[in-house]
C-alpha atoms as a PDB file:
ATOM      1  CA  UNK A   1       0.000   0.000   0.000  1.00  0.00           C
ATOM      2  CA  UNK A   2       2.825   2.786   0.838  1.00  0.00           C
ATOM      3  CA  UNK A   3       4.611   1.254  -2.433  1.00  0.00           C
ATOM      4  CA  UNK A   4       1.284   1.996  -4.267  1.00  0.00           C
ATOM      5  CA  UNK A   5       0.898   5.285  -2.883  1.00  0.00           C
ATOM      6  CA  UNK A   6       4.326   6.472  -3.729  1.00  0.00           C
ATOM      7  CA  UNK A   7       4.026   5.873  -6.648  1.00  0.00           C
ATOM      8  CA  UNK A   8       0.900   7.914  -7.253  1.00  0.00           C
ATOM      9  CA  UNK A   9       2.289  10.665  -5.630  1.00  0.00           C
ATOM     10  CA  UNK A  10       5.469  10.642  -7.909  1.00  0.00           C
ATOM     11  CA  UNK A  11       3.321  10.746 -10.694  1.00  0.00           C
ATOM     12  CA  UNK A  12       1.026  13.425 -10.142  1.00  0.00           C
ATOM     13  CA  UNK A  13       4.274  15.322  -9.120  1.00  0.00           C
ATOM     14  CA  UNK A  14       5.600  15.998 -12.178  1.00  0.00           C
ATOM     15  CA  UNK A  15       1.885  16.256 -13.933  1.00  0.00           C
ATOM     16  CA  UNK A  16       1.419  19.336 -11.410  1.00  0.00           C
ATOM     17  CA  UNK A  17       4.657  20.750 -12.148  1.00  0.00           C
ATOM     18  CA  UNK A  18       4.050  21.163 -15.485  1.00  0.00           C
ATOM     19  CA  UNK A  19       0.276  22.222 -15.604  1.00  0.00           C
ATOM     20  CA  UNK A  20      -0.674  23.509 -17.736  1.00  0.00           C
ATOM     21  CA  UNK A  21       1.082  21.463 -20.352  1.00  0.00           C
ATOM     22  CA  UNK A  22      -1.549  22.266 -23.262  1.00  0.00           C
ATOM     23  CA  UNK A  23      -4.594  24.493 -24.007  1.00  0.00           C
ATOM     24  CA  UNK A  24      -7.286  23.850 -21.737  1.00  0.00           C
ATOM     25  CA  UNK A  25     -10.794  22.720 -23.077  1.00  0.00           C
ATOM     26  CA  UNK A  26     -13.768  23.711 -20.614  1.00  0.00           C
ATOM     27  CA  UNK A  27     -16.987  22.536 -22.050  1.00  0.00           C
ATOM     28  CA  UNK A  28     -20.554  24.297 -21.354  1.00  0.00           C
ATOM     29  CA  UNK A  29     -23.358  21.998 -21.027  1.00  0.00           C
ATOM     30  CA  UNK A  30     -25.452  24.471 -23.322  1.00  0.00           C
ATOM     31  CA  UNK A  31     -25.605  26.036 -26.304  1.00  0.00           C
ATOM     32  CA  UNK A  32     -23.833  29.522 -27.797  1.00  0.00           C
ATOM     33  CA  UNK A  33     -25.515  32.313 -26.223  1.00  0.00           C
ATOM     34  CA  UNK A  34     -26.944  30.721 -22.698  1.00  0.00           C
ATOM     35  CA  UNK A  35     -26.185  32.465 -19.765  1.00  0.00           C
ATOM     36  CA  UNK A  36     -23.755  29.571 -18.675  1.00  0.00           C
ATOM     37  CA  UNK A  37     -21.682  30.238 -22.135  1.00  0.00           C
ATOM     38  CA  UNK A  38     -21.519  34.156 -21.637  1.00  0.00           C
ATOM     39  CA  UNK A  39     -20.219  33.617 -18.628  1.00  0.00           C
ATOM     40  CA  UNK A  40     -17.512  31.492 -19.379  1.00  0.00           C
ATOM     41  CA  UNK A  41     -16.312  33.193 -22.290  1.00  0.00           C
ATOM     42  CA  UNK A  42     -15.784  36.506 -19.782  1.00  0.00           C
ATOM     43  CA  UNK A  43     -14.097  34.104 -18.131  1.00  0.00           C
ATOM     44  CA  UNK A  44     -12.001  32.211 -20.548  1.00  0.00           C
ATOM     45  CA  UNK A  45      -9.859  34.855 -21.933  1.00  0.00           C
ATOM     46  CA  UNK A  46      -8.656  36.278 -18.575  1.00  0.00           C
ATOM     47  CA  UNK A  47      -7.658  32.854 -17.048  1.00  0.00           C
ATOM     48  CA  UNK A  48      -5.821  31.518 -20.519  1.00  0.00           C
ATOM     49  CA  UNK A  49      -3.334  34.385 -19.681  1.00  0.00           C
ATOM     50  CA  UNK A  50      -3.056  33.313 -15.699  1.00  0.00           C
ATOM     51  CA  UNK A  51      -2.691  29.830 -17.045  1.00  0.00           C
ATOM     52  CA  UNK A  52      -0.293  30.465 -19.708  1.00  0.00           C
ATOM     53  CA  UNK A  53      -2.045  28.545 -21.767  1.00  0.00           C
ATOM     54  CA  UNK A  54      -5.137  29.093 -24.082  1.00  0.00           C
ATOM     55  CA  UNK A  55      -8.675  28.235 -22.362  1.00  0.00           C
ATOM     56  CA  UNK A  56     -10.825  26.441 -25.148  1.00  0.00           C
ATOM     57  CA  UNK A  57     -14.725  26.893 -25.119  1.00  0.00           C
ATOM     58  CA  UNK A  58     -16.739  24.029 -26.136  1.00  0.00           C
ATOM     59  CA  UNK A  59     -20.660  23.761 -26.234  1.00  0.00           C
ATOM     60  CA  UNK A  60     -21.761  20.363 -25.783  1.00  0.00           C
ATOM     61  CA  UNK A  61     -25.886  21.262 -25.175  1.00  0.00           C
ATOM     62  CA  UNK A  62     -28.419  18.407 -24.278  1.00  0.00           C
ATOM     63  CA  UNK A  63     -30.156  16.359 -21.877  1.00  0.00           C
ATOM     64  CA  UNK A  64     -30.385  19.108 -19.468  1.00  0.00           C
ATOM     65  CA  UNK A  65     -26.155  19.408 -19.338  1.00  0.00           C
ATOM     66  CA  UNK A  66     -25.511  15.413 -18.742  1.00  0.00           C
ATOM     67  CA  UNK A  67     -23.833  15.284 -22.146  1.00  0.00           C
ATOM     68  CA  UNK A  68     -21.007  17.628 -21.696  1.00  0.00           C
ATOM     69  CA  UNK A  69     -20.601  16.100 -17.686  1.00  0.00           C
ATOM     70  CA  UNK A  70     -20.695  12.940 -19.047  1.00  0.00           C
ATOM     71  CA  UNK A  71     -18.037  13.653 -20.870  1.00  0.00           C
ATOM     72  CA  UNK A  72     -15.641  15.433 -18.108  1.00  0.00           C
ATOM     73  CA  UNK A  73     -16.548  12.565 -16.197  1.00  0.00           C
ATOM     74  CA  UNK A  74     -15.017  10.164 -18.259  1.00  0.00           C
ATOM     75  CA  UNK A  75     -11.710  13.043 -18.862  1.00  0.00           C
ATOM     76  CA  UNK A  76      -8.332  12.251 -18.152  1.00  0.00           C
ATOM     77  CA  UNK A  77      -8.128  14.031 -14.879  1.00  0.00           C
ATOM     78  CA  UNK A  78      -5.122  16.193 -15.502  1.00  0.00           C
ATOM     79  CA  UNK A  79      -6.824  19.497 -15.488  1.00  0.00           C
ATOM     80  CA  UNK A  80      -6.910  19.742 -19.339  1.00  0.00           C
ATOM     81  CA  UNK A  81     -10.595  18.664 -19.877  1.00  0.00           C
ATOM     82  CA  UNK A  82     -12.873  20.605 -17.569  1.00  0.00           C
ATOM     83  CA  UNK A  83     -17.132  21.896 -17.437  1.00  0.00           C
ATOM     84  CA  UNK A  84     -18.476  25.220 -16.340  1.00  0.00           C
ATOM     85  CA  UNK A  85     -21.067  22.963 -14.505  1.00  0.00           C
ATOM     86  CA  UNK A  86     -24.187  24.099 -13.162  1.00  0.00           C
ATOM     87  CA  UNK A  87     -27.259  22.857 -11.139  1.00  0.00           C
ATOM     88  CA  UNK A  88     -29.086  21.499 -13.907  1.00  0.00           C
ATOM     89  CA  UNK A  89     -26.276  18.310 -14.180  1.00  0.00           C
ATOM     90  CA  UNK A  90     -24.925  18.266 -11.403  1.00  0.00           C
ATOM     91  CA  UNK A  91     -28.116  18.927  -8.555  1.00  0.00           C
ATOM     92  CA  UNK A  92     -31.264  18.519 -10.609  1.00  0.00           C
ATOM     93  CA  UNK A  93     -31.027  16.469 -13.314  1.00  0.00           C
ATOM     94  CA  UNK A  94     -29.655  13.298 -11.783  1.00  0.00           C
ATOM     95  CA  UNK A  95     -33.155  13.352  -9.821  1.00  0.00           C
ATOM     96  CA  UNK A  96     -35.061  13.967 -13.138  1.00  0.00           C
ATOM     97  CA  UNK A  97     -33.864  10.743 -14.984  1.00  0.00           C
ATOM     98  CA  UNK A  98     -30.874   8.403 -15.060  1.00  0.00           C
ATOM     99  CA  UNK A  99     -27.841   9.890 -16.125  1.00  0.00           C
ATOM    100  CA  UNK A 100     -24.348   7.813 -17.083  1.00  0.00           C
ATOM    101  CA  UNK A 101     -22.247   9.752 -14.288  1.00  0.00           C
ATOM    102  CA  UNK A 102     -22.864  10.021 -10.004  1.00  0.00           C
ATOM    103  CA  UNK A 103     -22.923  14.052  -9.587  1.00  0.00           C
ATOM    104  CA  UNK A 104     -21.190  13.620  -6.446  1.00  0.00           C
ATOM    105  CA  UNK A 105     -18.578  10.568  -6.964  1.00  0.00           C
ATOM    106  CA  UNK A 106     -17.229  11.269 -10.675  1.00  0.00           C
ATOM    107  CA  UNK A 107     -16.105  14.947 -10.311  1.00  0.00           C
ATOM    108  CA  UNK A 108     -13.437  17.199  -8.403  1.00  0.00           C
ATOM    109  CA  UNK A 109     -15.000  20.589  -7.312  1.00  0.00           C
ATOM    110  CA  UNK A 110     -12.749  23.139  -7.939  1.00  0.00           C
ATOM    111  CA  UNK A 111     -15.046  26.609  -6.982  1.00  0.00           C
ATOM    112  CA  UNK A 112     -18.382  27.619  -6.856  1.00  0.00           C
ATOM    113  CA  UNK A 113     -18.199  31.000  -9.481  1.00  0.00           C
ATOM    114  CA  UNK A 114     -21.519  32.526  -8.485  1.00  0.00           C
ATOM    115  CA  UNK A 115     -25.617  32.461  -8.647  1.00  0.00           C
ATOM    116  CA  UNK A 116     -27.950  33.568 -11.693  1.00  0.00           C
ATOM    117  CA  UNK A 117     -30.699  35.606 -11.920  1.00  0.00           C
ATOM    118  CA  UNK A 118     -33.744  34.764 -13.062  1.00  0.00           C
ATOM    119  CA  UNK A 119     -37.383  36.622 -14.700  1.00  0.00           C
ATOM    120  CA  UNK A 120     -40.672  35.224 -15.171  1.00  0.00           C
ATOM    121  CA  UNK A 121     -41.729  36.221 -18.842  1.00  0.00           C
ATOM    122  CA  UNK A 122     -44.941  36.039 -21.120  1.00  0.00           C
ATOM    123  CA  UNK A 123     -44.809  37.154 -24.739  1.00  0.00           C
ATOM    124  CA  UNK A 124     -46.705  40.284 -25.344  1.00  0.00           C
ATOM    125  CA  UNK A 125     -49.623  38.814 -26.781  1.00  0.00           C
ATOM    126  CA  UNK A 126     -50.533  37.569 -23.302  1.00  0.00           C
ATOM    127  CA  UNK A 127     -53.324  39.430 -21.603  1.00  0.00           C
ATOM    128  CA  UNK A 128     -50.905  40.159 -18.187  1.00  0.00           C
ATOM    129  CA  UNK A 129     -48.598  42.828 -16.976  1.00  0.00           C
ATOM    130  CA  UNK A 130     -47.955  41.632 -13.718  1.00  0.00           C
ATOM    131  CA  UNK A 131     -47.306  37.666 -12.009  1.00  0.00           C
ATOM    132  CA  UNK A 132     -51.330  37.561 -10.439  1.00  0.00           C
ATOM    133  CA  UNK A 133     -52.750  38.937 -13.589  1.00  0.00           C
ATOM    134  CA  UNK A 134     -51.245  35.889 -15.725  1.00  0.00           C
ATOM    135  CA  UNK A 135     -52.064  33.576 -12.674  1.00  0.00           C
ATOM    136  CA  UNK A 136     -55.977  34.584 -13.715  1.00  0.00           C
ATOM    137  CA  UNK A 137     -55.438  34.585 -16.981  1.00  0.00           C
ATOM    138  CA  UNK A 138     -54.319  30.722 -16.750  1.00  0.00           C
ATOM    139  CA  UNK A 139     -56.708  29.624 -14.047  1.00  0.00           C
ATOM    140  CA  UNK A 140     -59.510  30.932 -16.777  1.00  0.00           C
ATOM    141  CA  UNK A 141     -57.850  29.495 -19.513  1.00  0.00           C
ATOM    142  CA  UNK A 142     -56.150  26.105 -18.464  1.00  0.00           C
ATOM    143  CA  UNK A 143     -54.018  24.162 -20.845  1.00  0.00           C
ATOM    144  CA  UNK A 144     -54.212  27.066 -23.257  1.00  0.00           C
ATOM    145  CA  UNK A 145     -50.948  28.803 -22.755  1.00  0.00           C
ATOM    146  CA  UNK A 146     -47.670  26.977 -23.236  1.00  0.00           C
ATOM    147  CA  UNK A 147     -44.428  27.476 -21.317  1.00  0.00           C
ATOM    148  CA  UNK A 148     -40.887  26.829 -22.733  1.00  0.00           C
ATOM    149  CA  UNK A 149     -37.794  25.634 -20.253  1.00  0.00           C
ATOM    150  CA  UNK A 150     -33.890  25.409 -21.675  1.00  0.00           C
ATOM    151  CA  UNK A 151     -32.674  23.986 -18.075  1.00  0.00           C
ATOM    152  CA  UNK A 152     -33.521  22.110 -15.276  1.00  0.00           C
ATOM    153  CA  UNK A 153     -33.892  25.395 -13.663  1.00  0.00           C
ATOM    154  CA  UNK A 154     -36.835  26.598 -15.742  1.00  0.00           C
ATOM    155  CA  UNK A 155     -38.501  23.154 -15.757  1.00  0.00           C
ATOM    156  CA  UNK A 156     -38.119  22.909 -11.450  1.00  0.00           C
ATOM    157  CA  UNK A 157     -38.898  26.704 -10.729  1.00  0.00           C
ATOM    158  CA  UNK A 158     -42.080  26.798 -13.510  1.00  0.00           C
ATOM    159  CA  UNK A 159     -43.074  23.202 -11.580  1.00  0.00           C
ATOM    160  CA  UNK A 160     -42.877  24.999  -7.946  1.00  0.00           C
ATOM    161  CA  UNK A 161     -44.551  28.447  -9.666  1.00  0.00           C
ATOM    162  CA  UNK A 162     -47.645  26.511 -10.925  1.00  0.00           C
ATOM    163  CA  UNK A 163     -47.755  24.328  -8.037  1.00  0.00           C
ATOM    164  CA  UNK A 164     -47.669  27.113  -5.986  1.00  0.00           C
ATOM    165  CA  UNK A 165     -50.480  29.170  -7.623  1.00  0.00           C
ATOM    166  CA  UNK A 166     -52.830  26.818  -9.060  1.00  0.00           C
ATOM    167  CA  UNK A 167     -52.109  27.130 -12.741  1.00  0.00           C
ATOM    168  CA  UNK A 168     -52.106  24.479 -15.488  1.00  0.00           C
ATOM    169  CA  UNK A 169     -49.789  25.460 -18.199  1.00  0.00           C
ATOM    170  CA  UNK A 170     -48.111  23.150 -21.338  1.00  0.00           C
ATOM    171  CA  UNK A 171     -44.893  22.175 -21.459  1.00  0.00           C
ATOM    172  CA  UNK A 172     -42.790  22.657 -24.254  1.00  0.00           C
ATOM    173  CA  UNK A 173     -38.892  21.586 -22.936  1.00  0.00           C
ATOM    174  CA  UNK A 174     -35.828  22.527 -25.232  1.00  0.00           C
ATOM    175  CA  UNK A 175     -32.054  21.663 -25.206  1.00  0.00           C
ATOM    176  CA  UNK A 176     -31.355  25.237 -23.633  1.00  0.00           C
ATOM    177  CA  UNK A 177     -32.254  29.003 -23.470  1.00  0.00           C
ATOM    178  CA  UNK A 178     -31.353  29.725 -26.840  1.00  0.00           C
ATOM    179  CA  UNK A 179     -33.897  27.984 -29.305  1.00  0.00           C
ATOM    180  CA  UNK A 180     -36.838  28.271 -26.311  1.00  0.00           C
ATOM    181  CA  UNK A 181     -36.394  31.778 -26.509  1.00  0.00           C
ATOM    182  CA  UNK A 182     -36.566  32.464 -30.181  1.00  0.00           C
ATOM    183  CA  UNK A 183     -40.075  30.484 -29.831  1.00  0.00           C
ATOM    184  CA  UNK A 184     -40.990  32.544 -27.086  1.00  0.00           C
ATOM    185  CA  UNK A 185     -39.970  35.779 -29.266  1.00  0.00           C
ATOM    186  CA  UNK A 186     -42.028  34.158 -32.386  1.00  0.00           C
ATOM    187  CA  UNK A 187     -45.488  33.380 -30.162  1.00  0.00           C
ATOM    188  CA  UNK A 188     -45.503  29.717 -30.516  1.00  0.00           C
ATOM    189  CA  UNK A 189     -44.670  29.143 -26.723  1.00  0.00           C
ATOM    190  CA  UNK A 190     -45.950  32.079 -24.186  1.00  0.00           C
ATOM    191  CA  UNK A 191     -44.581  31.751 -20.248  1.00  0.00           C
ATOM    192  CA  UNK A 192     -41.135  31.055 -19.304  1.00  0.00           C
ATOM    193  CA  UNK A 193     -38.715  31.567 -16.795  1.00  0.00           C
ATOM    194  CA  UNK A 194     -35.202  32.441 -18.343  1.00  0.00           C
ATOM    195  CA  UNK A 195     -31.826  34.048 -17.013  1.00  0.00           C
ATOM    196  CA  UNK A 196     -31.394  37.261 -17.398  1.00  0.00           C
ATOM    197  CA  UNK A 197     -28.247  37.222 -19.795  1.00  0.00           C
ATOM    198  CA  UNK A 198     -30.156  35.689 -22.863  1.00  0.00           C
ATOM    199  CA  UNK A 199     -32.999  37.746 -22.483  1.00  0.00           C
ATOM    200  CA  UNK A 200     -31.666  41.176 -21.277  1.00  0.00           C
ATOM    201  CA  UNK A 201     -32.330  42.470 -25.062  1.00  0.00           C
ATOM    202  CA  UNK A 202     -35.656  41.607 -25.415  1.00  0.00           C
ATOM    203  CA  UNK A 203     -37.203  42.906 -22.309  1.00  0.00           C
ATOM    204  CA  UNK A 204     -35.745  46.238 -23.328  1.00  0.00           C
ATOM    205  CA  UNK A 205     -36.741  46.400 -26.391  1.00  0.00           C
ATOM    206  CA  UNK A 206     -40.578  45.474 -25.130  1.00  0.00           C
ATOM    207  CA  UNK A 207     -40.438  42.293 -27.433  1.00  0.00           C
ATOM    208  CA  UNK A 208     -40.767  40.450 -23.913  1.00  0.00           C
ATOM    209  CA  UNK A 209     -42.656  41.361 -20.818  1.00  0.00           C
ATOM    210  CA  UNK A 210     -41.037  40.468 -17.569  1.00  0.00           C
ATOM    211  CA  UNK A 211     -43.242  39.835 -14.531  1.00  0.00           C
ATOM    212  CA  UNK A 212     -41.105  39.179 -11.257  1.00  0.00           C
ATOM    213  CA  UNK A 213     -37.875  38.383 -10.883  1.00  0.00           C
ATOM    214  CA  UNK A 214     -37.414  35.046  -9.099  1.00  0.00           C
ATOM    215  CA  UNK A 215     -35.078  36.404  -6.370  1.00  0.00           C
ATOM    216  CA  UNK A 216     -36.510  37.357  -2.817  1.00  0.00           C
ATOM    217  CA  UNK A 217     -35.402  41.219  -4.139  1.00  0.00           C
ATOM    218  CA  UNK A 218     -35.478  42.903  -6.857  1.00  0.00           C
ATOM    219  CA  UNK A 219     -32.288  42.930  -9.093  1.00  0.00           C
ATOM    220  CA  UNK A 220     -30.701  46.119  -9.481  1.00  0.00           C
ATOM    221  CA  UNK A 221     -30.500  45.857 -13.121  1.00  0.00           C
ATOM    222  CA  UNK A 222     -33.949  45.674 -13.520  1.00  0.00           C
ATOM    223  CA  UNK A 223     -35.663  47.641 -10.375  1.00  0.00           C
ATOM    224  CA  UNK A 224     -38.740  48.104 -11.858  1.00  0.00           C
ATOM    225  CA  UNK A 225     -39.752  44.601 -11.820  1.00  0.00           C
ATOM    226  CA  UNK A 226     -40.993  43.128  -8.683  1.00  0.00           C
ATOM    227  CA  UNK A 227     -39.829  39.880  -6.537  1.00  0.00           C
ATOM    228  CA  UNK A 228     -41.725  37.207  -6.089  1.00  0.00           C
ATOM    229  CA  UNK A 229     -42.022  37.464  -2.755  1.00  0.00           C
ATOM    230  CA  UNK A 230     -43.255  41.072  -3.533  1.00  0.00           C
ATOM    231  CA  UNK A 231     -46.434  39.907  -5.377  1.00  0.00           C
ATOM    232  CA  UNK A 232     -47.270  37.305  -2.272  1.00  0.00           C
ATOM    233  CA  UNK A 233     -45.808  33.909  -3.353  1.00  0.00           C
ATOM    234  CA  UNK A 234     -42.879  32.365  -1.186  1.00  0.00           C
ATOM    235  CA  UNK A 235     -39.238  32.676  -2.599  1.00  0.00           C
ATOM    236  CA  UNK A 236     -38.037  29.607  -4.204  1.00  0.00           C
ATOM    237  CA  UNK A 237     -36.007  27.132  -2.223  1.00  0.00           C
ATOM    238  CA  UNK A 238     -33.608  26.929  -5.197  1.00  0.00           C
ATOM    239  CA  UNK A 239     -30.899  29.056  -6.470  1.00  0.00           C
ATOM    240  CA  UNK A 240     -29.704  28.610  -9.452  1.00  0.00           C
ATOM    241  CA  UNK A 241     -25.685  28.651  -9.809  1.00  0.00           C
ATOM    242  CA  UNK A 242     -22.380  27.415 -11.838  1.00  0.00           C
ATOM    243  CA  UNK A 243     -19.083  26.348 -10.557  1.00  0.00           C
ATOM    244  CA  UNK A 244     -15.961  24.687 -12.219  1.00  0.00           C
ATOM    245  CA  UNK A 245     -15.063  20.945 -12.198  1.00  0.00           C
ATOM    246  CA  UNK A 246     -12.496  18.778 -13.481  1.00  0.00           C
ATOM    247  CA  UNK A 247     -12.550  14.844 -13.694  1.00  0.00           C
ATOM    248  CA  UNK A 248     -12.679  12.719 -10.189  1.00  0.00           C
ATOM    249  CA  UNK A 249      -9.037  12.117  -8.763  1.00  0.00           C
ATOM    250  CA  UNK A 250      -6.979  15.393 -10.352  1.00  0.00           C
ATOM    251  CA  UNK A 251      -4.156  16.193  -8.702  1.00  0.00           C
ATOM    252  CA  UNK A 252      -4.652  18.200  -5.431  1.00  0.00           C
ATOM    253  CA  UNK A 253      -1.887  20.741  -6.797  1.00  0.00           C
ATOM    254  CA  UNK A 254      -3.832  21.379  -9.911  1.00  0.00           C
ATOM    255  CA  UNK A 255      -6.670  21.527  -8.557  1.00  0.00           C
ATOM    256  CA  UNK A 256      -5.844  24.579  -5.890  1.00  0.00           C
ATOM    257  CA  UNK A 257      -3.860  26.447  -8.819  1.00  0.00           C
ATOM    258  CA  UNK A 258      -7.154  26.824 -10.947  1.00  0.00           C
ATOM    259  CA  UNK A 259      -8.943  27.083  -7.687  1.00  0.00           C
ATOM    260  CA  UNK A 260      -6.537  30.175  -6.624  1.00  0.00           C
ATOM    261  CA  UNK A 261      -6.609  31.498 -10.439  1.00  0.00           C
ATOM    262  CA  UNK A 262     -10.448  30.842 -10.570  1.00  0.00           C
ATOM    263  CA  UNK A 263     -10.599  33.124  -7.605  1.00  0.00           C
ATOM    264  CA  UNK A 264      -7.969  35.717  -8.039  1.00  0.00           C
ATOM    265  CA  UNK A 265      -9.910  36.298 -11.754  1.00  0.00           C
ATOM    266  CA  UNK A 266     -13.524  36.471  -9.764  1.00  0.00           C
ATOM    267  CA  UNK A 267     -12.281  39.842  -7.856  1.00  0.00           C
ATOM    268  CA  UNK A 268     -10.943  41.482 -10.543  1.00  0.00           C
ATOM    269  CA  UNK A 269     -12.990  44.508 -11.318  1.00  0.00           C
ATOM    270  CA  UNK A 270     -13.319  44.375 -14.583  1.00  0.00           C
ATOM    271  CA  UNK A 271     -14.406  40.855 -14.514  1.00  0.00           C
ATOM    272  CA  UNK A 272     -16.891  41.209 -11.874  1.00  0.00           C
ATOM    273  CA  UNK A 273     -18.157  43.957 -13.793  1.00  0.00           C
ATOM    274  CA  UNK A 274     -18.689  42.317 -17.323  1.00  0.00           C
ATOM    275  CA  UNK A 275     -20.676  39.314 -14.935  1.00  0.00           C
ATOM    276  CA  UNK A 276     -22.829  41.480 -12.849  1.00  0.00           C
ATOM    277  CA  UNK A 277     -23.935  43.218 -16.397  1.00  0.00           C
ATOM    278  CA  UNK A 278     -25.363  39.422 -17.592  1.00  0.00           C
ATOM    279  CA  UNK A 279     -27.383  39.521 -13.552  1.00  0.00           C
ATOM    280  CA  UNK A 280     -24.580  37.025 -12.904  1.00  0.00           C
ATOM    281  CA  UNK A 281     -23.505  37.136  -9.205  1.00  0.00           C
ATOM    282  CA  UNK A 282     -19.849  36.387  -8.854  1.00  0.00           C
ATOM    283  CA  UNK A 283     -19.172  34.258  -5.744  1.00  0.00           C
ATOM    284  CA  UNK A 284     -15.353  32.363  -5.577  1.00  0.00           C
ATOM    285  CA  UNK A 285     -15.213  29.868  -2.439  1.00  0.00           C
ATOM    286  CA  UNK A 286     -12.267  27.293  -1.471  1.00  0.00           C
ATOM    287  CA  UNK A 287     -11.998  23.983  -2.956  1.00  0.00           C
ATOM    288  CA  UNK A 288     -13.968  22.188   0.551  1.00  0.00           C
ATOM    289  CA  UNK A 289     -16.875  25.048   0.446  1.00  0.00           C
ATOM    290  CA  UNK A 290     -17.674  24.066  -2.979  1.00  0.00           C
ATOM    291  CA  UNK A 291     -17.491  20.357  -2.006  1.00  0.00           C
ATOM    292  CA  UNK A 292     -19.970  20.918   0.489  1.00  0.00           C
ATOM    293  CA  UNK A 293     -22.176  23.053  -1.740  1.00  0.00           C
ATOM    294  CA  UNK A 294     -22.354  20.549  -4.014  1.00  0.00           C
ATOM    295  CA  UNK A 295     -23.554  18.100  -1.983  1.00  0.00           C
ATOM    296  CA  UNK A 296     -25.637  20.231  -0.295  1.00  0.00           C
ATOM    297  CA  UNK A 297     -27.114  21.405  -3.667  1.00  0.00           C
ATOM    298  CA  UNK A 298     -27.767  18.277  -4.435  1.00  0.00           C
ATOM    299  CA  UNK A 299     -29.906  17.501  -2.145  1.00  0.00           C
ATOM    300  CA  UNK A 300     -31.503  20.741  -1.995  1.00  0.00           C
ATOM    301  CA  UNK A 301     -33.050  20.366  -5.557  1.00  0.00           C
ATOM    302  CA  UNK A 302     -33.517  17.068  -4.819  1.00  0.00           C
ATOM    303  CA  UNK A 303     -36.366  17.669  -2.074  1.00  0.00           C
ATOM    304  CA  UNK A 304     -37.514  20.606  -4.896  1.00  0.00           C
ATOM    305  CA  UNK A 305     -38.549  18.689  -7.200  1.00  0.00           C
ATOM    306  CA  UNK A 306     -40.332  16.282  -5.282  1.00  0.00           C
ATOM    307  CA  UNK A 307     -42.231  18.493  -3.349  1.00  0.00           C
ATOM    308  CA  UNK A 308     -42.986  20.039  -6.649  1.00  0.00           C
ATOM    309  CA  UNK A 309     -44.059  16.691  -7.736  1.00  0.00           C
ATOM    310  CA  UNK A 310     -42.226  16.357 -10.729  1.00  0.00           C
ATOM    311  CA  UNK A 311     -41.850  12.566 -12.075  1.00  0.00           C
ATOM    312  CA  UNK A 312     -38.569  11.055 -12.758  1.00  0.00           C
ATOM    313  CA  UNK A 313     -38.942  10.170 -16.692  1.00  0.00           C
END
């Protein structure tokens, strides 16, 4: 056994010596455009240079992000194949259906980045301009009005929203924010409850009408729409957030240097500043806070989703 573990440690010595060795792919479980892939591309630039090597965005969209962590999970875990992972893989969707990876087991945490924000929309042709107005409108009108989701965040906090007020809407899921968003634009889907970053545009421009903001406050960017909590439902019990990970088993070495980098680039002005524009709140945390968020996350979302009583498909 200390033979064996010798070894292992001689081995990942020179491995963390020489990290990084060769660009860097990080891989966003959604598609160009989401809120997870604007944030990593602020992101990606600024930490190539701290590396010293270039960072490499992929998109690998569908099945609610198990794809891309699927993927990582299976990565050499030298520090060269990593996901901007968020709670749709990693705290929802193993609860939702089976996925080919344990959330928990087949990843190294490396630091929580931060928390999104989140709106409640309805394309203009709905008859509502504020959250009780569209709860009426449905109650009058059930199965008429169809609601699009691009994450497991949409699907669980549109579950606990019509639980919560008695409405009966139609699902209509997509791969991610992107393509449910130009439906919602177009009319053919009505309701949905997007991040901020992919539809900041559109609720200037009036081409979408935003209701409440899912946060217990309002957000700053947008003060003229009320919380939930405002309009007399309770907050959510989930947050939605992102945070780096690597393969299960990297090297503890590599794993603080992009946890250190990860965090040194989070407090830099300029980068904080570029985030909080997309309603993106930039967090950091060591490598063991994130490893207990994560579990704790996961069973947070867990307990959502059945007390929303969503089904497992």
């Amino acid at each position: 056994m200390r033979t064996l573990l010798l070894c292992l440690l001689l081995a990942a010595g020179p491995v963390a010596a020489q990290y990084p060795s060769k660009p860097i792919r990080v891989l966003v479980p959604f598609g160009a455009g989401s809120s997870t892939d604007i944030v990593m591309r602020i992101l990606a630039q600024p930490l190539g240079q701290s590396l010293g090597q270039p960072v490499v965005v992929e998109n690998k969209p569908g099945a609610d992000g198990a794809i891309a962590a699927a993927e990582v999970a299976k990565a050499p875990a030298d520090g060269h194949t990593m996901m901007l992972g968020t709670n749709s893989p990693m705290s929802a969707g193993p609860h939702l259906r089976k996925v080919p990876y344990d959330a928990i087991r087949d990843f190294t945490p490396i630091t929580l980045v931060g928390n999104y924000t989140f709106f409640v929309l309805v394309h203009p042709s709905v008859p509502a301009r504020t959250l009780q107005e569209l709860i009426a409108y449905a109650k009058a009108n059930p199965g008429k009005l169809n609601y699009a989701t691009g994450n497991t965040s949409g699907i669980v906090m549109t579950a606990m929203l019509t639980s919560q007020a008695g409405m009966e809407l139609v699902h209509v899921p997509y791969k991610s924010e992107p393509p449910a968003i130009t439906d919602l634009l177009s009319g053919n889907v009505q309701v949905m409850i997007s991040s901020y970053a992919t539809v900041a545009p559109f609720m200037r421009d009036n081409k979408l009408r935003p209701l409440v903001t899912t946060l217990p406050n309002r957000s700053p960017l947008m003060p003229e729409v009320p919380s939930i909590v405002e309009v007399g439902l309770p907050k959510f019990s989930v947050s939605p957030w992102a945070g780096m990970f690597g393969p299960a088993r990297m090297p503890k070495e590599v794993t603080e240097r992009l946890n250190r980098e990860l965090n040194a680039l989070i407090k830099r002005a300029e980068v904080r500043e570029a985030l909080l524009r997309q309603a993106f709140d930039p967090k950091g945390s060591t490598v063991e806070e994130f490893n207990a968020y994560v579990k704790d996350q996961y069973d947070i979302w867990g307990r959502a989703i059945r007390d929303a009583g969503i089904q497992p498909e």
